[in-house]
C-alpha atoms as a PDB file:
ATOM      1  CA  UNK A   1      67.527  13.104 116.751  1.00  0.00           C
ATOM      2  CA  UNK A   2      70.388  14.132 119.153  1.00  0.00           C
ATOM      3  CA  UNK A   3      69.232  14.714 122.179  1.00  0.00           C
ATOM      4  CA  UNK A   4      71.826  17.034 123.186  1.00  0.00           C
ATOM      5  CA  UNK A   5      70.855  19.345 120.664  1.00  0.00           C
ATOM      6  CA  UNK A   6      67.900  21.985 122.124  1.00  0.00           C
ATOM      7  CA  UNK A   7      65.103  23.878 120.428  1.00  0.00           C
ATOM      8  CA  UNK A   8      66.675  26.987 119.911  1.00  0.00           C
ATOM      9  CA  UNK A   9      63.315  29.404 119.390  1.00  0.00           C
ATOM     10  CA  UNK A  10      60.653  31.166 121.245  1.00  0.00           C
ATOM     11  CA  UNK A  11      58.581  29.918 123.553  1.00  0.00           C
ATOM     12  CA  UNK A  12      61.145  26.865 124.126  1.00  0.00           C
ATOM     13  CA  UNK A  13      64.187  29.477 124.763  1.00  0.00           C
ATOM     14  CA  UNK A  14      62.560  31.839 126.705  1.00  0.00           C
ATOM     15  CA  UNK A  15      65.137  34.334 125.184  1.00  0.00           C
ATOM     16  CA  UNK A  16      66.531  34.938 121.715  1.00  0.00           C
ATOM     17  CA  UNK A  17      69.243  31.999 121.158  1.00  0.00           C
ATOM     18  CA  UNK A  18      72.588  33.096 121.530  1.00  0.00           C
ATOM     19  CA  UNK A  19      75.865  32.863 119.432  1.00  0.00           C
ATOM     20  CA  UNK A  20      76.992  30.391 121.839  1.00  0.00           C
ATOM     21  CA  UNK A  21      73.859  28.187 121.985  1.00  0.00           C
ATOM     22  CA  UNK A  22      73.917  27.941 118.109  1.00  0.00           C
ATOM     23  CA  UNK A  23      77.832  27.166 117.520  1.00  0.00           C
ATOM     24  CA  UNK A  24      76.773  24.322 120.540  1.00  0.00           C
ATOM     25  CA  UNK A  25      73.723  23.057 118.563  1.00  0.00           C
ATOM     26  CA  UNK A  26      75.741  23.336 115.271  1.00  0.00           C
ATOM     27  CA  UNK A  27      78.549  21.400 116.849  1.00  0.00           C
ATOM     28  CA  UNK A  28      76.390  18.421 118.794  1.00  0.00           C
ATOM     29  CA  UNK A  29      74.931  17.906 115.102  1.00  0.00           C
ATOM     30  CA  UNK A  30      78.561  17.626 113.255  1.00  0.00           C
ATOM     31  CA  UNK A  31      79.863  15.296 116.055  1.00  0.00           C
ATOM     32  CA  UNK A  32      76.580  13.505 115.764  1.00  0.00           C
ATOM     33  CA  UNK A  33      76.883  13.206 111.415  1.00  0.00           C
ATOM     34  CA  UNK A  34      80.396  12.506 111.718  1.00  0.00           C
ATOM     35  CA  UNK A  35      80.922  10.096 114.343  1.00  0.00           C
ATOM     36  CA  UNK A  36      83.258  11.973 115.930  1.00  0.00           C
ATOM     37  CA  UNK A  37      83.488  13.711 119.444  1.00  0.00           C
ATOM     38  CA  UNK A  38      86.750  15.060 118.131  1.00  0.00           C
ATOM     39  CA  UNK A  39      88.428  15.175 114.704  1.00  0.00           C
ATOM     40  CA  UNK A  40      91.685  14.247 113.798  1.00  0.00           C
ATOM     41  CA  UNK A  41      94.270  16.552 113.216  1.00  0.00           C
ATOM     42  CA  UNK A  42      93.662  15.852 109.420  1.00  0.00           C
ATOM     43  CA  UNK A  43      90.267  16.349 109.906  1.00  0.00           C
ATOM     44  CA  UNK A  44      89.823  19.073 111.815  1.00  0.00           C
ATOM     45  CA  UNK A  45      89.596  22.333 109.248  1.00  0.00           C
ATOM     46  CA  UNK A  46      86.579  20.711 107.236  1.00  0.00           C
ATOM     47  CA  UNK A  47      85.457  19.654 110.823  1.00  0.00           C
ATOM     48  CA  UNK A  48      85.676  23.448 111.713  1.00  0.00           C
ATOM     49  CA  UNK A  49      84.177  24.408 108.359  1.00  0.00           C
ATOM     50  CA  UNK A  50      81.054  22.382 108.468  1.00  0.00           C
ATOM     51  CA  UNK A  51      80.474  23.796 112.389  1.00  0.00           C
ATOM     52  CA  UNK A  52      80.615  27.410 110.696  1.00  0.00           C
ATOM     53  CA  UNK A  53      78.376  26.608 108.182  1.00  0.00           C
ATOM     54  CA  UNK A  54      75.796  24.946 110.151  1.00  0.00           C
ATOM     55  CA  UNK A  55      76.029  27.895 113.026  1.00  0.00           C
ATOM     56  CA  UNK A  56      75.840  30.081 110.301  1.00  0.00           C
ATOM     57  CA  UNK A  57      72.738  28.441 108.707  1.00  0.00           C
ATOM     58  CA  UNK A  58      71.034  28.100 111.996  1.00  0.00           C
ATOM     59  CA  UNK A  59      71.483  31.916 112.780  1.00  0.00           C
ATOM     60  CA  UNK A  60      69.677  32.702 109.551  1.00  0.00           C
ATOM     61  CA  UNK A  61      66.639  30.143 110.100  1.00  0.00           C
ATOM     62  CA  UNK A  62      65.677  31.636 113.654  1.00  0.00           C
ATOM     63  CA  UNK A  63      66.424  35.295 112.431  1.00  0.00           C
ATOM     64  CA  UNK A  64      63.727  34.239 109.693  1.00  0.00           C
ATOM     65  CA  UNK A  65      61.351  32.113 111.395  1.00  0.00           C
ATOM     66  CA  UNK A  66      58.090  33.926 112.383  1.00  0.00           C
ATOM     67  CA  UNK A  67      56.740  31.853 115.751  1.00  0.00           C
ATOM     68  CA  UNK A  68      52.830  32.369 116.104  1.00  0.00           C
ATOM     69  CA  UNK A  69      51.773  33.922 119.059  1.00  0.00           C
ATOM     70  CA  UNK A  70      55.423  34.635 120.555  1.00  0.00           C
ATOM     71  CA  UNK A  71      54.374  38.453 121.081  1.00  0.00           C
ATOM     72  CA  UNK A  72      51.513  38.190 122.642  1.00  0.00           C
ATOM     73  CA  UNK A  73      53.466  35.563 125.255  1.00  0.00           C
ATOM     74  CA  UNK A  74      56.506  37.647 125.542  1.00  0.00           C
ATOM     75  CA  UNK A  75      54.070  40.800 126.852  1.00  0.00           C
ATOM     76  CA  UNK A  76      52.243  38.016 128.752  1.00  0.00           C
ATOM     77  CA  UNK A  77      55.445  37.309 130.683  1.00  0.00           C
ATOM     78  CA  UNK A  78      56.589  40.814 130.488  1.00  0.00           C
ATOM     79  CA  UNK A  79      53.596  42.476 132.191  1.00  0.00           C
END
């Protein structure tokens, strides 16, 4: 597990995860399966491409992930 990467959903994230906290998650989690902070110049477009695809991934598994209990918390907190 990286530990740079964070839980990204409700009740961990207080709010709804934001473009830029995914593309960050998305990007610890290339560097981490590629071994590379940085890319090469010759690697960098499938680097890029892979980031895309994982932020893009990510976005639709906490759009679809139904967290038990997360309303009744959020009107907790709310009220």
């Amino acid at each position: 597990m990286c530990r740079s990467i964070k839980t990204l959903r409700p009740p961990v994230l207080p709010e709804e995860a934001t473009e830029d906290d995914i593309r960050a998650a998305a990007l610890q989690y290339v560097r981490k399966v590629s071994g590379f902070r940085a890319p090469a110049a010759h690697n960098r477009e499938v680097f890029d491409r892979a980031v895309d695809a994982i932020a893009e991934a990510t976005a639709e598994l906490l759009d679809g992930l139904e967290v038990r209990g997360a309303a009744a918390a959020a009107a907790r907190r709310a009220g």
